[in-house]
C-alpha atoms as a PDB file:
ATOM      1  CA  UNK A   1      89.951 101.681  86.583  1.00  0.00           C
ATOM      2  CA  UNK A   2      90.548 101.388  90.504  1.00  0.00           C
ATOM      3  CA  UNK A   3      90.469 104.610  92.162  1.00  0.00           C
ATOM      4  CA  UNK A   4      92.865 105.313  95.414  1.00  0.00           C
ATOM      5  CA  UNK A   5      92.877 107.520  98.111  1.00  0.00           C
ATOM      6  CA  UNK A   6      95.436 109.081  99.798  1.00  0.00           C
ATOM      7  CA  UNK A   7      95.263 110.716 102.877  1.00  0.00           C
ATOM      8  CA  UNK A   8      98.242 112.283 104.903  1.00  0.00           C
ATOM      9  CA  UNK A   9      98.566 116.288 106.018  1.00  0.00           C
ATOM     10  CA  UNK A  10     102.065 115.815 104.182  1.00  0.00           C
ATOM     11  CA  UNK A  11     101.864 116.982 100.778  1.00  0.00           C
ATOM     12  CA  UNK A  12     105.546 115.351  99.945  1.00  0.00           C
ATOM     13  CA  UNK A  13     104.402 112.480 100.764  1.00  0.00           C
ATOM     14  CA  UNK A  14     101.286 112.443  98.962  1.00  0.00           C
ATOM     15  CA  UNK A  15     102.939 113.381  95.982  1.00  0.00           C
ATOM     16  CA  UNK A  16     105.798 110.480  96.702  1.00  0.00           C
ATOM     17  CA  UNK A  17     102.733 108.528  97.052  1.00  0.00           C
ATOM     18  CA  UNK A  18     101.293 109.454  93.766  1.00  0.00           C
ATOM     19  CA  UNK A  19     104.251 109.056  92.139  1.00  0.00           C
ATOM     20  CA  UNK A  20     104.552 105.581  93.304  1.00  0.00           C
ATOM     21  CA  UNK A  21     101.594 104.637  90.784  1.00  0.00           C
ATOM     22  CA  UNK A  22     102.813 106.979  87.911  1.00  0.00           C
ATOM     23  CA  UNK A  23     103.246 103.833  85.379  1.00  0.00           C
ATOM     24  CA  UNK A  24     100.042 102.090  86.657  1.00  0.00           C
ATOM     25  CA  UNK A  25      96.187 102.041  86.227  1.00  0.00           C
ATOM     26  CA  UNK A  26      95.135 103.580  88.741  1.00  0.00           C
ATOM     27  CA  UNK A  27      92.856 106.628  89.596  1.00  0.00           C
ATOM     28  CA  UNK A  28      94.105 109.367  92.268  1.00  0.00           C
ATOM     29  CA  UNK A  29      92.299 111.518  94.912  1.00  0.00           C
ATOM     30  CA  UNK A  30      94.221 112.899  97.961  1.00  0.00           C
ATOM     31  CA  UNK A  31      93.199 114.892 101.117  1.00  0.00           C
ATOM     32  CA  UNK A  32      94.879 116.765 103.354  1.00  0.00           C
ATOM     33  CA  UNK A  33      93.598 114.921 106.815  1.00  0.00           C
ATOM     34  CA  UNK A  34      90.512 112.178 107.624  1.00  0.00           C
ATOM     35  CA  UNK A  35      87.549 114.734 107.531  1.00  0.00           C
ATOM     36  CA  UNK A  36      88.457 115.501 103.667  1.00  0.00           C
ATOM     37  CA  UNK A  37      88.936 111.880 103.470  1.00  0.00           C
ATOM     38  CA  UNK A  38      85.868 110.488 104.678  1.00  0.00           C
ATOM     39  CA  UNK A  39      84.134 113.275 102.282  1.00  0.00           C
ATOM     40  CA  UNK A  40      85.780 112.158  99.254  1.00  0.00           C
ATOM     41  CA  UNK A  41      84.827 108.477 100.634  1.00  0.00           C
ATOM     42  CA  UNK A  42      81.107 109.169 100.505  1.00  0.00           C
ATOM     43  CA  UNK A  43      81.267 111.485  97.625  1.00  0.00           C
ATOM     44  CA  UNK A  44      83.111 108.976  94.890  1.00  0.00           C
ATOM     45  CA  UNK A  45      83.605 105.126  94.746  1.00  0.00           C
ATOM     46  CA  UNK A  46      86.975 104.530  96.423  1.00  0.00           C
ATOM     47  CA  UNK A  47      88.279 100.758  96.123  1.00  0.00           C
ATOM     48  CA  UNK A  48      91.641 101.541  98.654  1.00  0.00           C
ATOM     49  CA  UNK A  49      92.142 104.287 101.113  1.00  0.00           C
ATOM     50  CA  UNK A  50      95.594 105.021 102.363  1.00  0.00           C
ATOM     51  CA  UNK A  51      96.196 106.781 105.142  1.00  0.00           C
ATOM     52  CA  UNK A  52      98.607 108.269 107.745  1.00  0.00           C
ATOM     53  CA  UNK A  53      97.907 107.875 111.281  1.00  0.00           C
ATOM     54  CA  UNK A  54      98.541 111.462 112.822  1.00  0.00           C
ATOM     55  CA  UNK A  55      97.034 114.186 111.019  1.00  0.00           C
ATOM     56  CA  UNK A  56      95.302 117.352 111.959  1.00  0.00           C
ATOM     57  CA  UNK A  57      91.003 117.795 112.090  1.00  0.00           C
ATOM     58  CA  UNK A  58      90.682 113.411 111.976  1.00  0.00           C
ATOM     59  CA  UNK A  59      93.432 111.489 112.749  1.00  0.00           C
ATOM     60  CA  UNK A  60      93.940 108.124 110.783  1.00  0.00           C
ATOM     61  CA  UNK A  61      92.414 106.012 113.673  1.00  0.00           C
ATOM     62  CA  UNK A  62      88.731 107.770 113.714  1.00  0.00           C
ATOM     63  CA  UNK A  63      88.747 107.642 109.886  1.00  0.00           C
ATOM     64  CA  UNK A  64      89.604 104.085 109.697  1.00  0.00           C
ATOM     65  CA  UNK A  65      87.051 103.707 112.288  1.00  0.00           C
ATOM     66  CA  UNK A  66      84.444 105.806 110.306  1.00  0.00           C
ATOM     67  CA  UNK A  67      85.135 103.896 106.680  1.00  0.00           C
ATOM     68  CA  UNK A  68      85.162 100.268 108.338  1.00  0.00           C
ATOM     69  CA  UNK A  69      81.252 101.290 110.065  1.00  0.00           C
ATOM     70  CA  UNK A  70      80.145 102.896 106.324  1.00  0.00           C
ATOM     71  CA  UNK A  71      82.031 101.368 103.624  1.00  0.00           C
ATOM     72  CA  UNK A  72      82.838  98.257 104.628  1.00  0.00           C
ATOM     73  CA  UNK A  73      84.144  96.970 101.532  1.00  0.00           C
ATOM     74  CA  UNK A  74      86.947  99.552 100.798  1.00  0.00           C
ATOM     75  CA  UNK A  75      90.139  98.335 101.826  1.00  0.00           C
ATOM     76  CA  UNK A  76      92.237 100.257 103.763  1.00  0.00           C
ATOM     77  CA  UNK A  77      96.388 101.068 104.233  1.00  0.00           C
ATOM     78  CA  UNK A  78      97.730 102.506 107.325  1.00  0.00           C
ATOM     79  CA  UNK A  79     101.010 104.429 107.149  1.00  0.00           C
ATOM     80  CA  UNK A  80     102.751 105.842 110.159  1.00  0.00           C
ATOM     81  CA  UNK A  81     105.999 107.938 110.964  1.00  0.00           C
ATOM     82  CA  UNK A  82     105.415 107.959 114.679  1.00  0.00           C
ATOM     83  CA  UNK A  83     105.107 105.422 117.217  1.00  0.00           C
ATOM     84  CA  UNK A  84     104.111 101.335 116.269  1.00  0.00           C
ATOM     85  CA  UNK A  85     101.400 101.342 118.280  1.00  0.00           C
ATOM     86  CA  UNK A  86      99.271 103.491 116.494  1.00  0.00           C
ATOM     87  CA  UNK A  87      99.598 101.112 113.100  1.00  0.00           C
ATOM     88  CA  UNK A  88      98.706  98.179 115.617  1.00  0.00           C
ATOM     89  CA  UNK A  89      95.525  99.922 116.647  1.00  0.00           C
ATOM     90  CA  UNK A  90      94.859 100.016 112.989  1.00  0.00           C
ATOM     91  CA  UNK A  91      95.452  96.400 112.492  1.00  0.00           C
ATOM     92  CA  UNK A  92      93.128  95.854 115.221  1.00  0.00           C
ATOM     93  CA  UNK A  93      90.578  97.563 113.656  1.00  0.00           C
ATOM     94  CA  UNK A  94      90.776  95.580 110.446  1.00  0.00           C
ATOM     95  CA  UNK A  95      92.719  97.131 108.197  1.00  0.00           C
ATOM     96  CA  UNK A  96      94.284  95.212 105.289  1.00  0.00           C
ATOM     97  CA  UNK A  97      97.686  96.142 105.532  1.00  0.00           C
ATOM     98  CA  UNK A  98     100.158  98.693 107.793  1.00  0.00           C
ATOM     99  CA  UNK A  99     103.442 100.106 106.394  1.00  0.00           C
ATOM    100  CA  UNK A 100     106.134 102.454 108.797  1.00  0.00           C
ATOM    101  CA  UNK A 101     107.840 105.553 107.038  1.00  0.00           C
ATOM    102  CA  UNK A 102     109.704 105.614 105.211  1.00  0.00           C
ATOM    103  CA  UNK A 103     107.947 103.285 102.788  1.00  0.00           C
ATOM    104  CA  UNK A 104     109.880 100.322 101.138  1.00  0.00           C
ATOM    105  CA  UNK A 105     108.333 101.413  97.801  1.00  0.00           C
ATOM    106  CA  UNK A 106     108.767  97.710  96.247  1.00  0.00           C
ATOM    107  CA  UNK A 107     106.692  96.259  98.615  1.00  0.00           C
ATOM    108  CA  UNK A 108     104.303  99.289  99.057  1.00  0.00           C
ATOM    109  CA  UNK A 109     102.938  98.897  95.473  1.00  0.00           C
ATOM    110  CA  UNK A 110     102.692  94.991  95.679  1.00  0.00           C
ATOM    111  CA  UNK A 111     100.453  94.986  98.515  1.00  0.00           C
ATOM    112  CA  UNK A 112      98.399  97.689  96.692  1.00  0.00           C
ATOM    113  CA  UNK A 113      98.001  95.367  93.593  1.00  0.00           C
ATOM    114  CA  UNK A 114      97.762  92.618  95.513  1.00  0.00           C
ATOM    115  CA  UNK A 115      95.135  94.073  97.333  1.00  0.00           C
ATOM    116  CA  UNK A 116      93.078  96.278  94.584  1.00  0.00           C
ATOM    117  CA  UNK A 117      93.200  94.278  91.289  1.00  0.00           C
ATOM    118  CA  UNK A 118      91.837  91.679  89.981  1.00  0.00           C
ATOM    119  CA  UNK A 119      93.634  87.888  90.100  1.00  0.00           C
ATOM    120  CA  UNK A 120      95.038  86.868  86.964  1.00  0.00           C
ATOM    121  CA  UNK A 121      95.185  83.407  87.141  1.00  0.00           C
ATOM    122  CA  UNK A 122      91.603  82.670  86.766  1.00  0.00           C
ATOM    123  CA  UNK A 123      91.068  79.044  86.141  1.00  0.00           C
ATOM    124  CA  UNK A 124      89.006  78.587  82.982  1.00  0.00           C
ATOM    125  CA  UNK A 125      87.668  75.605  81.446  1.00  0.00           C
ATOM    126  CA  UNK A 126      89.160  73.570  78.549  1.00  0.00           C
ATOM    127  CA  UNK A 127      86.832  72.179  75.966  1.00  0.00           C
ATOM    128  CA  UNK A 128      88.441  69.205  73.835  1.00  0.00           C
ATOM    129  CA  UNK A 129      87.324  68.988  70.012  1.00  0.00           C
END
C-alpha cells in the first residue's frame, strides 16, 4: 500500500485532503507544519509528501528543501493559498507537481495516482502454441 503525507498547519484542509483518498488505497499520515513532517519522513517510508507552503516552525520551502537533500526518491506536492511565487520556488526545487487553493479535487487525485502507483499497462509477452 502507498503511504502519503500531508502536511499543512490547517487541519480542514488536511482532513479535506484525507477525504480526497477515502475510496482509495492509500495509507495516511499528517502533520501539523514541516518539522513534524520531516520527522514522520525519516521515521516511516513515505512514497508522496504533500505540502502547503506557509506554515508555522518549517515552512513548505525548507522542508521540500530538506526531503529533496535526504530522500530523494519521495515525490513531493506543493499546495499554496498565498502568493504564486512561492509554488514556483517549489517547482524550482524539483518538485513533481504544484496545485493553488482551493484544489480542483479531480485533478488533485489524478496527479497523485499518476504520480504514486504503479502503470497498468505493462507490456507483457505473448507466447503462441
Amino acid at each position: 500500500m502507498k503511504r502519503i503525507l500531508i502536511v499543512d498547519d490547517n487541519l480542514m484542509m488536511r482532513k479535506l485532503i484525507r477525504n480526497i483518498f477515502a475510496d482509495h488505497d492509500f495509507e495516511i499520515e499528517e502533520a501539523e507544519d514541516g518539522l513534524e513532517g520531516l520527522e514522520i519522513v525519516r521515521k516511516i517510508d513515505i512514497d508522496l509528501v504533500i505540502t502547503d507552503i506557509i506554515m508555522p516552525k518549517m515552512e513548505g520551502l525548507e522542508l521540500i528543501m530538506n526531503i529533496k537533500r535526504d530522500f530523494p526518491n519521495i515525490k513531493i506536492i506543493a499546495i499554496s493559498g498565498g502568493k504564486p511565487y512561492y509554488l514556483y520556488m517549489a517547482k524550482k526545487l524539483g518538485i513533481e507537481k504544484i496545485f493553488t487553493k482551493p484544489l480542483n479535487i479531480q485533478d488533485f487525485l489524478t496527479a497523485v495516482k499518476k504520480l504514486i502507483q504503479f502503470p497498468r499497462n505493462i507490456k507483457s509477452s505473448t507466447f503462441s502454441a
